[in-house]
C-alpha atoms as a PDB file:
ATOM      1  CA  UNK A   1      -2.277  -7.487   9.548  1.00  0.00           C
ATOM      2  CA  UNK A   2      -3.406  -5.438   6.864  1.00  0.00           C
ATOM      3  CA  UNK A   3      -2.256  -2.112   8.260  1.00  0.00           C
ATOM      4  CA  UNK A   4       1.152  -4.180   8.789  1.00  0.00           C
ATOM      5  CA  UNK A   5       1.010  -5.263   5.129  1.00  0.00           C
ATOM      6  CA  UNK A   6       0.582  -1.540   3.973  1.00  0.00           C
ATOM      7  CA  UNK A   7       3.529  -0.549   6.090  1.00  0.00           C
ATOM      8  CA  UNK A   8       5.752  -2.923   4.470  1.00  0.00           C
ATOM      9  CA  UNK A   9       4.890  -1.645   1.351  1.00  0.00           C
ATOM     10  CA  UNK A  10       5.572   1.539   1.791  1.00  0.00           C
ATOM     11  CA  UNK A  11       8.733   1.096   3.811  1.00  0.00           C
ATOM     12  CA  UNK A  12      10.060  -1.178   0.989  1.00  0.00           C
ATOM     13  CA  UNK A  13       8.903   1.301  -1.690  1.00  0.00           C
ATOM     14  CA  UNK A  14      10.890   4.172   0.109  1.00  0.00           C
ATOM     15  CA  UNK A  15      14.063   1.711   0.448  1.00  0.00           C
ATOM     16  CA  UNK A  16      14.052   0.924  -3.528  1.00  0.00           C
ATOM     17  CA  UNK A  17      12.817   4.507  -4.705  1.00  0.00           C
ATOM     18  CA  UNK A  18      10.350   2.779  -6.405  1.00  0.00           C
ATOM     19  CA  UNK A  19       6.973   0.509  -6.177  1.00  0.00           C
ATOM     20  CA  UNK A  20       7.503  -1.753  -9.021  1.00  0.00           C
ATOM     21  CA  UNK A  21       6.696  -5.264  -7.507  1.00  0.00           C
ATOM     22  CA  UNK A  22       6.809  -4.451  -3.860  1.00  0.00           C
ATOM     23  CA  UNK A  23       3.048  -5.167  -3.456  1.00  0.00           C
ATOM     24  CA  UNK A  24       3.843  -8.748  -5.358  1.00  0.00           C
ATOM     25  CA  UNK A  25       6.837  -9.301  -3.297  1.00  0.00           C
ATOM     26  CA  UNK A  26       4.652  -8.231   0.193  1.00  0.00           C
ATOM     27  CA  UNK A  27       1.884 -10.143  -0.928  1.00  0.00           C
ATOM     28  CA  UNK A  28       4.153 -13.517  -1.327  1.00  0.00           C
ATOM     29  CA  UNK A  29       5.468 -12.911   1.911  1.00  0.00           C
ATOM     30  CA  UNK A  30       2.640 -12.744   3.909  1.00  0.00           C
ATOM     31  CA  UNK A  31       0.397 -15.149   1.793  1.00  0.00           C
ATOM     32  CA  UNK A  32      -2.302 -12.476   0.717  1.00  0.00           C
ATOM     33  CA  UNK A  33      -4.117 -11.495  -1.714  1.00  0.00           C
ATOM     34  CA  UNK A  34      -2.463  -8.876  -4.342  1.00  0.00           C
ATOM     35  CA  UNK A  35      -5.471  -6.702  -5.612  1.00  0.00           C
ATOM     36  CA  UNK A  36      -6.412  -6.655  -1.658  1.00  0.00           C
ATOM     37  CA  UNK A  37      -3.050  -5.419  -0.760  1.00  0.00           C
ATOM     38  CA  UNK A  38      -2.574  -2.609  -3.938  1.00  0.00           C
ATOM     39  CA  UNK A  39      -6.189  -1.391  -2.738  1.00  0.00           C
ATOM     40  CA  UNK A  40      -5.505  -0.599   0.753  1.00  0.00           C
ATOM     41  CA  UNK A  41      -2.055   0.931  -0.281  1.00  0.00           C
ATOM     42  CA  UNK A  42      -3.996   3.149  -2.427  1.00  0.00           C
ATOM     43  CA  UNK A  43      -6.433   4.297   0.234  1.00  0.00           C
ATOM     44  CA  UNK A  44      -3.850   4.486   2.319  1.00  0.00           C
ATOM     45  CA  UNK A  45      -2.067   7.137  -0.373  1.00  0.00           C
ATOM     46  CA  UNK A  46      -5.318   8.688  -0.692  1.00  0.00           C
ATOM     47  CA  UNK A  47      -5.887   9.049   3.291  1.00  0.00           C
ATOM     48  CA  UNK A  48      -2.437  10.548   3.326  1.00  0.00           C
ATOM     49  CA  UNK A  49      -2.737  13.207   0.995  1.00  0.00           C
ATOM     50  CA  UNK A  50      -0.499  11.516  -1.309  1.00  0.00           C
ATOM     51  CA  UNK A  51      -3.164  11.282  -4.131  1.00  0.00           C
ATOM     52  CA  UNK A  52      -5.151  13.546  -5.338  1.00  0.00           C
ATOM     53  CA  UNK A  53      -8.733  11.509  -4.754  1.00  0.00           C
ATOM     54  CA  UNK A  54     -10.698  12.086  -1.532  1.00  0.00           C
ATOM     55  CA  UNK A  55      -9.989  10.688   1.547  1.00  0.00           C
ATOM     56  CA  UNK A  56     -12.305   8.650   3.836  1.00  0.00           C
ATOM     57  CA  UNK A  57     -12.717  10.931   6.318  1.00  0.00           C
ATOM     58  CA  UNK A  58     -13.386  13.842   3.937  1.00  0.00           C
ATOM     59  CA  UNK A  59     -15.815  11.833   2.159  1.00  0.00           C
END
């Protein structure tokens, strides 16, 4: 679910060219926690290079 969650996220992010409030909208929709969701996203930037903190696997 929370791979699915992170998806979402990004996929709506794309759609609107921006983030502002997808992780509050996501999070609403699923019945999650927010500060859960905004910290996988973020790993999830970070394991994709978007970021400029280390990854996981390079850790």
């Amino acid at each position: 679910m929370e791979e699915r969650a992170v998806r979402m996220v990004q996929e709506a992010a794309d759609q609107a060219g921006e983030s502002f409030g997808v992780v509050t909208r996501v999070t609403r929709q699923l019945g999650i926690g927010s500060e859960s969701l905004r910290n996988r996203v973020r790993q999830a930037e970070i394991d994709g290079g978007q970021l400029g903190a280390m990854s996981v696997d390079a850790r």
